[in-house]
PDB file of N, CA and C in Angstrom:
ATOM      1  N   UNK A   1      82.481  96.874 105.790  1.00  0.00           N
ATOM      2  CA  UNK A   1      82.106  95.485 105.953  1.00  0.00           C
ATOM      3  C   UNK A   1      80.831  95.154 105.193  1.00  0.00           C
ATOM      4  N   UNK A   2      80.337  96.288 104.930  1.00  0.00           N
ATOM      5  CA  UNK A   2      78.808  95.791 104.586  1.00  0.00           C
ATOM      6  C   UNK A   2      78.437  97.358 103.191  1.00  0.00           C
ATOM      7  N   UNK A   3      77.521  96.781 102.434  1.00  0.00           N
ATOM      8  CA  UNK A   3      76.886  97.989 101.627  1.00  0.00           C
ATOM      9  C   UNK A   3      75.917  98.817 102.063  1.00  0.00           C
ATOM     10  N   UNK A   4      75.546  98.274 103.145  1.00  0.00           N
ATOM     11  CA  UNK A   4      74.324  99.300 104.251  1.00  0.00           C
ATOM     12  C   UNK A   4      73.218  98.536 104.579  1.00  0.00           C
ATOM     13  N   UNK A   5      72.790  99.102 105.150  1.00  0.00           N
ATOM     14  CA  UNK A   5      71.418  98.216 105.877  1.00  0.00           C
ATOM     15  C   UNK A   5      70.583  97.682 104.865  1.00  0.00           C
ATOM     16  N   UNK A   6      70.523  96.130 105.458  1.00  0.00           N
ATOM     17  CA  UNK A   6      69.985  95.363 104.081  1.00  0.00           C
ATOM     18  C   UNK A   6      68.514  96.257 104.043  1.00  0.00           C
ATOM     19  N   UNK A   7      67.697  96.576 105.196  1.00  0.00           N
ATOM     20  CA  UNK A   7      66.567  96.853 104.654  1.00  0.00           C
ATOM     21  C   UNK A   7      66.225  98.132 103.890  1.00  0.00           C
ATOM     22  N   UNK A   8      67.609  98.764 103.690  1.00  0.00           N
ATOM     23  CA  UNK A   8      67.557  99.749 102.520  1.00  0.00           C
ATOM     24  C   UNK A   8      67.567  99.318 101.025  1.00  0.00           C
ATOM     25  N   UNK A   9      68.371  98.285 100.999  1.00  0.00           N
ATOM     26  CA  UNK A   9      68.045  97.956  99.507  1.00  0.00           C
ATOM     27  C   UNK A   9      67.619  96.131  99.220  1.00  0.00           C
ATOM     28  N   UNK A  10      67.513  95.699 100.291  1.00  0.00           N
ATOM     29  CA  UNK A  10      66.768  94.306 100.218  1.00  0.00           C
ATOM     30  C   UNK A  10      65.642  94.361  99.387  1.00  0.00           C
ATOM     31  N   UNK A  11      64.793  94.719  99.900  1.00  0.00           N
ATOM     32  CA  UNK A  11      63.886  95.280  98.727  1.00  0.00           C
ATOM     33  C   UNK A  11      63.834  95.580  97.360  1.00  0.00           C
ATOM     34  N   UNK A  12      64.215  96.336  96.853  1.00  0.00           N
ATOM     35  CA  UNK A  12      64.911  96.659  95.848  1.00  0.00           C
ATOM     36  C   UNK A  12      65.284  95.231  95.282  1.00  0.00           C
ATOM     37  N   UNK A  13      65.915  95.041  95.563  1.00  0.00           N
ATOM     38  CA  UNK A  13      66.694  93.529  95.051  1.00  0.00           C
ATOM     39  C   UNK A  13      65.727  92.268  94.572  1.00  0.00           C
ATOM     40  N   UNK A  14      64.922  92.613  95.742  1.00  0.00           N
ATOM     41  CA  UNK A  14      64.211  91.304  95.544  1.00  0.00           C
ATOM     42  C   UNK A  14      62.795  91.491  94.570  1.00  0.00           C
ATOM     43  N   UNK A  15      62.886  92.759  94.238  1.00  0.00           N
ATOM     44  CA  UNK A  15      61.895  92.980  93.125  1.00  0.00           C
ATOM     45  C   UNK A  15      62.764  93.055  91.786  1.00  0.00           C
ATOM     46  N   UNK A  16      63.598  92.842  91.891  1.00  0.00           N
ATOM     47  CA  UNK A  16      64.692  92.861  90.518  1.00  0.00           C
ATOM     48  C   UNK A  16      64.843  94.909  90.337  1.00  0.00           C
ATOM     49  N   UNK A  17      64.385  95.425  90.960  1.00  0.00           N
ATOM     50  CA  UNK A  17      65.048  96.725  90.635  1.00  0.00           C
ATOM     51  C   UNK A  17      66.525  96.924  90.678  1.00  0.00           C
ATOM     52  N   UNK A  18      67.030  97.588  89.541  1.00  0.00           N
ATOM     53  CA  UNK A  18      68.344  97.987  89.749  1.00  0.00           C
ATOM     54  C   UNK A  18      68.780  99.033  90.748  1.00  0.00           C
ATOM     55  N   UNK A  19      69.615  99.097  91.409  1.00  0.00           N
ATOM     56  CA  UNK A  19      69.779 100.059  92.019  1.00  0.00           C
ATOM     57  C   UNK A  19      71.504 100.452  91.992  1.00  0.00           C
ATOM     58  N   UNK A  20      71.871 101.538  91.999  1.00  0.00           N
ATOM     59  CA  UNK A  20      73.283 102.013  92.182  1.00  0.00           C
ATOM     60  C   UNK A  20      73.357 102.949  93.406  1.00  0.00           C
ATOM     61  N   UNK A  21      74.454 103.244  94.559  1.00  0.00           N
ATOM     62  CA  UNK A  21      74.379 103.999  94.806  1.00  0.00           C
ATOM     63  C   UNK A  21      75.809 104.732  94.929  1.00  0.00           C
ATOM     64  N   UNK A  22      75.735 106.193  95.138  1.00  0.00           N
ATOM     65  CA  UNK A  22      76.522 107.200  94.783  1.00  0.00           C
ATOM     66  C   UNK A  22      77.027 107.470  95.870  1.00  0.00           C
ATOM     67  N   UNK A  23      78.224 108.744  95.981  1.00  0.00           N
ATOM     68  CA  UNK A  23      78.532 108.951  97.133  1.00  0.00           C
ATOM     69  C   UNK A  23      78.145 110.709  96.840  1.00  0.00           C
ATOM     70  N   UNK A  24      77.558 111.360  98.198  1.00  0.00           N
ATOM     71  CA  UNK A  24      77.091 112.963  97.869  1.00  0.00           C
ATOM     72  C   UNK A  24      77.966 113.511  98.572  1.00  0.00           C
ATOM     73  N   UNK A  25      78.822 113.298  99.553  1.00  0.00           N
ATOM     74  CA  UNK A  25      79.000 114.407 100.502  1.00  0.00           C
ATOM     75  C   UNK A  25      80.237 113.320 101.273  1.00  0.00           C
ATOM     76  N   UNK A  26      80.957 114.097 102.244  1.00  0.00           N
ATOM     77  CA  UNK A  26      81.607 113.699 103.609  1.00  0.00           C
ATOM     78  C   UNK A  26      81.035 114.224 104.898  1.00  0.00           C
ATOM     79  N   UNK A  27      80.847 112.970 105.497  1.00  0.00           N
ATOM     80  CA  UNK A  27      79.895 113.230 106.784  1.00  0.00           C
ATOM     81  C   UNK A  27      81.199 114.181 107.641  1.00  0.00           C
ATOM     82  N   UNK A  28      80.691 113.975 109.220  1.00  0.00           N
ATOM     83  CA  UNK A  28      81.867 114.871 110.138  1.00  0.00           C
ATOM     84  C   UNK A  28      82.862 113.433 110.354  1.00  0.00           C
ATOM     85  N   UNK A  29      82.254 112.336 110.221  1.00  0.00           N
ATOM     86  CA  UNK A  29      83.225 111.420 110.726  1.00  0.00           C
ATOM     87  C   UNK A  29      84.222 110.852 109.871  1.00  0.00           C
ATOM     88  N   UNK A  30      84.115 111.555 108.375  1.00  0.00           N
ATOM     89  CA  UNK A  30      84.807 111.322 107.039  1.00  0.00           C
ATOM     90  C   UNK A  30      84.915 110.541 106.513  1.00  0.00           C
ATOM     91  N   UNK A  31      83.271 109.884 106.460  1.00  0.00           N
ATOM     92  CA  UNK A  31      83.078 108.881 105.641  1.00  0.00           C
ATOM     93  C   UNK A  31      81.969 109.035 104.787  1.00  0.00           C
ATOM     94  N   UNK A  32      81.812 108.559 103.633  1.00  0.00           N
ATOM     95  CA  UNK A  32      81.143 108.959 102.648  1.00  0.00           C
ATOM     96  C   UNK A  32      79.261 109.210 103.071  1.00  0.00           C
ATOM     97  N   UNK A  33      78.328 110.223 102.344  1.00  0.00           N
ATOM     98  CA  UNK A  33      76.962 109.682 102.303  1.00  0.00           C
ATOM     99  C   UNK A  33      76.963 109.531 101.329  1.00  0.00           C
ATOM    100  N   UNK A  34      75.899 108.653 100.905  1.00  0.00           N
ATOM    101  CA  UNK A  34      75.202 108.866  99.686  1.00  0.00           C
ATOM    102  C   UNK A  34      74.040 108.879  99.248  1.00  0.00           C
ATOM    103  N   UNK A  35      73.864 108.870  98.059  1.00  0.00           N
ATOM    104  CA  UNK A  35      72.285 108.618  97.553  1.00  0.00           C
ATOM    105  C   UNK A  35      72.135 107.576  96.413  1.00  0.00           C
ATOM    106  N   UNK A  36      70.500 106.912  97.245  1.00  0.00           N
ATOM    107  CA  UNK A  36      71.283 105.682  96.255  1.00  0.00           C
ATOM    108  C   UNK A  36      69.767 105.995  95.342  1.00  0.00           C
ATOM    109  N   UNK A  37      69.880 105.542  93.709  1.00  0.00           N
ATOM    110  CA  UNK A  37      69.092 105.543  92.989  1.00  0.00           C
ATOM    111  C   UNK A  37      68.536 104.170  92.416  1.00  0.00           C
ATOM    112  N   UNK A  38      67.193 104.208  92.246  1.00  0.00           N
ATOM    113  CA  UNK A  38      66.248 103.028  91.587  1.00  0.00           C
ATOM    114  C   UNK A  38      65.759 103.166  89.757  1.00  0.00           C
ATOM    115  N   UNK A  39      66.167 102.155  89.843  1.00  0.00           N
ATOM    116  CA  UNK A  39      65.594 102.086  88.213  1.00  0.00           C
ATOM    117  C   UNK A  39      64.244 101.048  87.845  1.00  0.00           C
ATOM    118  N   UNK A  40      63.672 101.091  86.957  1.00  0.00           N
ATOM    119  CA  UNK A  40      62.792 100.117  86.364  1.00  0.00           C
ATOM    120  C   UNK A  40      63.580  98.487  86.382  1.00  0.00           C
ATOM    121  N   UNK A  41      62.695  97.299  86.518  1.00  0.00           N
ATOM    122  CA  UNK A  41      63.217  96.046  85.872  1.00  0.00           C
ATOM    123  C   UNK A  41      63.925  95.991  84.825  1.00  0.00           C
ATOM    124  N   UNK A  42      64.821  95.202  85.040  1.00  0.00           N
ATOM    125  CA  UNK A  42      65.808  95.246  83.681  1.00  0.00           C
ATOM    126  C   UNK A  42      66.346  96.370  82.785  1.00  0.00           C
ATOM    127  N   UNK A  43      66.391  97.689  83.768  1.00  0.00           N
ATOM    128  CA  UNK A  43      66.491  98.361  82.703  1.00  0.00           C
ATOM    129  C   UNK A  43      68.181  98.775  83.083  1.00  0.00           C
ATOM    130  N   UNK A  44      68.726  98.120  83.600  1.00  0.00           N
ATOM    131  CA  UNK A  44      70.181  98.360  84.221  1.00  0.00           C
ATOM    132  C   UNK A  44      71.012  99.888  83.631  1.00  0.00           C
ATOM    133  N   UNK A  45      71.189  99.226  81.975  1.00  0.00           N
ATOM    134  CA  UNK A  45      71.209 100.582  81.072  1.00  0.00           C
ATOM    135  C   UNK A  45      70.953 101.858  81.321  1.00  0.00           C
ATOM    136  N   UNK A  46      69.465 102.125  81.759  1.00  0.00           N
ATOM    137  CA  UNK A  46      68.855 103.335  81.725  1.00  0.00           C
ATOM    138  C   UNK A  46      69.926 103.773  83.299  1.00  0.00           C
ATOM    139  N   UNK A  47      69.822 103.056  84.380  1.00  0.00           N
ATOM    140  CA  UNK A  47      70.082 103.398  85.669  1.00  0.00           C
ATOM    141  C   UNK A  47      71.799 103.994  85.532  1.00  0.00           C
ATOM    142  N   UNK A  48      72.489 103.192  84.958  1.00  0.00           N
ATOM    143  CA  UNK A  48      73.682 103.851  84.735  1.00  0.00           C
ATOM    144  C   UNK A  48      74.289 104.773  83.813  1.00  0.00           C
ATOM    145  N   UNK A  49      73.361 105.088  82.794  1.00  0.00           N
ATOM    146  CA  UNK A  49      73.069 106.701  82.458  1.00  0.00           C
ATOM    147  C   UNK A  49      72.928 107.402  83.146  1.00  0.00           C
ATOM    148  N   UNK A  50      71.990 107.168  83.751  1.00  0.00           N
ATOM    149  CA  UNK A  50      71.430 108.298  85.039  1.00  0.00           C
ATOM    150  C   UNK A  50      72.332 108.820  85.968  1.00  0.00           C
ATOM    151  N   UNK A  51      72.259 107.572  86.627  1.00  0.00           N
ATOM    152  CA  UNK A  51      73.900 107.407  87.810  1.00  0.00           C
ATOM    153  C   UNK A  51      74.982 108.620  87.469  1.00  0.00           C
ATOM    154  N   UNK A  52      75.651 108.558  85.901  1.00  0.00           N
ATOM    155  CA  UNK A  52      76.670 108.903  85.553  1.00  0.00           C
ATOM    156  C   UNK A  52      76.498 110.277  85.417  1.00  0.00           C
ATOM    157  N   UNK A  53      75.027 110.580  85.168  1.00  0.00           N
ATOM    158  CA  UNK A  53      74.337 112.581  84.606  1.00  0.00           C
ATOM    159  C   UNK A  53      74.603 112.656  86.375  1.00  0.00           C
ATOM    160  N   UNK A  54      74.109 112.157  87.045  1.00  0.00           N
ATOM    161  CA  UNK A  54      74.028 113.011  88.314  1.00  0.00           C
ATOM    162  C   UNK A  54      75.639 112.701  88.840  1.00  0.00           C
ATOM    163  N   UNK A  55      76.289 111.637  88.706  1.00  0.00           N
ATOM    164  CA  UNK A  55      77.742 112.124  89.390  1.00  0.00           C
ATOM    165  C   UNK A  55      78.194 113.313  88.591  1.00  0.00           C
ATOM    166  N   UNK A  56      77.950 113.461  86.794  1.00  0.00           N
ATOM    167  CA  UNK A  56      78.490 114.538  86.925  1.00  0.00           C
ATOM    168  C   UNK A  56      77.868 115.936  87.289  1.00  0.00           C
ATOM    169  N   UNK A  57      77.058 115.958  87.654  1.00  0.00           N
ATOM    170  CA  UNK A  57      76.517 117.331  88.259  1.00  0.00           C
ATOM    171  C   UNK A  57      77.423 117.040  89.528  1.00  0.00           C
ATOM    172  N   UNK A  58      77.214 116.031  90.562  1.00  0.00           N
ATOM    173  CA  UNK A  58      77.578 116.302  92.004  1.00  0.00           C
ATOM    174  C   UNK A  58      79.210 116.725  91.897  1.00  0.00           C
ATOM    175  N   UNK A  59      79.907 115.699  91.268  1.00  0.00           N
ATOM    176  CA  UNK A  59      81.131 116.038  91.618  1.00  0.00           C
ATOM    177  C   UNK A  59      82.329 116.043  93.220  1.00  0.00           C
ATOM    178  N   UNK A  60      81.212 114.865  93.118  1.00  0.00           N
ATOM    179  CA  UNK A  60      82.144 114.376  94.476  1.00  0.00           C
ATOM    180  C   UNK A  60      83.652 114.140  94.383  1.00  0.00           C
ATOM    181  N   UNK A  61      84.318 114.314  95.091  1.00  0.00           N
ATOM    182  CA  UNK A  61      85.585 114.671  94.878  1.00  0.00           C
ATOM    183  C   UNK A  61      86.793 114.013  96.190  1.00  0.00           C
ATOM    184  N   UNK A  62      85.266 114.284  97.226  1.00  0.00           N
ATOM    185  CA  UNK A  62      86.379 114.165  98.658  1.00  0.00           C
ATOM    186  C   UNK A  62      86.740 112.710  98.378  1.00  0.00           C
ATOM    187  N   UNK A  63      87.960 112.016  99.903  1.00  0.00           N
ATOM    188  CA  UNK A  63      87.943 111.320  99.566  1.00  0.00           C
ATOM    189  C   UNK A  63      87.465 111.192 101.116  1.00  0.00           C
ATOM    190  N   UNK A  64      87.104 109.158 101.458  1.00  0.00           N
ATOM    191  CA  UNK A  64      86.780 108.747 103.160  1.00  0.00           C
ATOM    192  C   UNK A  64      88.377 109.477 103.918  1.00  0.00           C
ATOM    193  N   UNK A  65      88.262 109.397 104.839  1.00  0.00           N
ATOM    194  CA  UNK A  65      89.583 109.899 105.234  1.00  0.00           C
ATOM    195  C   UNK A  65      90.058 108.748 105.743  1.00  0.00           C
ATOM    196  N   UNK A  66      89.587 107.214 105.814  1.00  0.00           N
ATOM    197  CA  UNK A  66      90.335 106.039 106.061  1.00  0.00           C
ATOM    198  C   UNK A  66      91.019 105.838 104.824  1.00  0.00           C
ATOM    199  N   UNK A  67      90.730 106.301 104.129  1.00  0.00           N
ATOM    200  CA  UNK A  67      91.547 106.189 102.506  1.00  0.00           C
ATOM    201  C   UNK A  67      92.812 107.089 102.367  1.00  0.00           C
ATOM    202  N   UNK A  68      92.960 108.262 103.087  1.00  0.00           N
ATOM    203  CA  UNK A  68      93.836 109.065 102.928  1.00  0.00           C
ATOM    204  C   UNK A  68      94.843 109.096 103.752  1.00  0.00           C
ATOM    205  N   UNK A  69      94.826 107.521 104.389  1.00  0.00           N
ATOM    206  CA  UNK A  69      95.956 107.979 105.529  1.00  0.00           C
ATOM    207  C   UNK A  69      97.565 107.101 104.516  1.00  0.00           C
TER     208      UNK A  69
END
């Protein structure tokens, strides 16, 4: 219903930081965590480079398990 608690990335937002976030892991309740990353103003570019080096290190794979039914 929601992207997460606004006061996790309200902030963020309202300073114009970019932010993306990722998924790291499956909790026990089989739904995604993640980690979310900050970039400089305007630098959107740089953030989704980044984004993309660390998904491919993580290699998340699972899927939510509301997805797999």
């Amino acid at each position: 219903a929601s992207t997460g608690d606004a006061v996790m990335n309200g902030p963020w937002t309202l300073a114009d930081f970019p932010t993306a976030t990722l998924p790291y892991a499956q909790g026990r309740n089989g739904l995604p965590i993640g980690v979310q990353l900050s970039g400089p103003p305007l630098q959107e570019g740089l953030l989704l480079r980044v984004a993309q080096a660390v998904e491919a290190v993580v290699c998340f794979t699972a899927r939510p398990a509301h997805l797999t039914r």
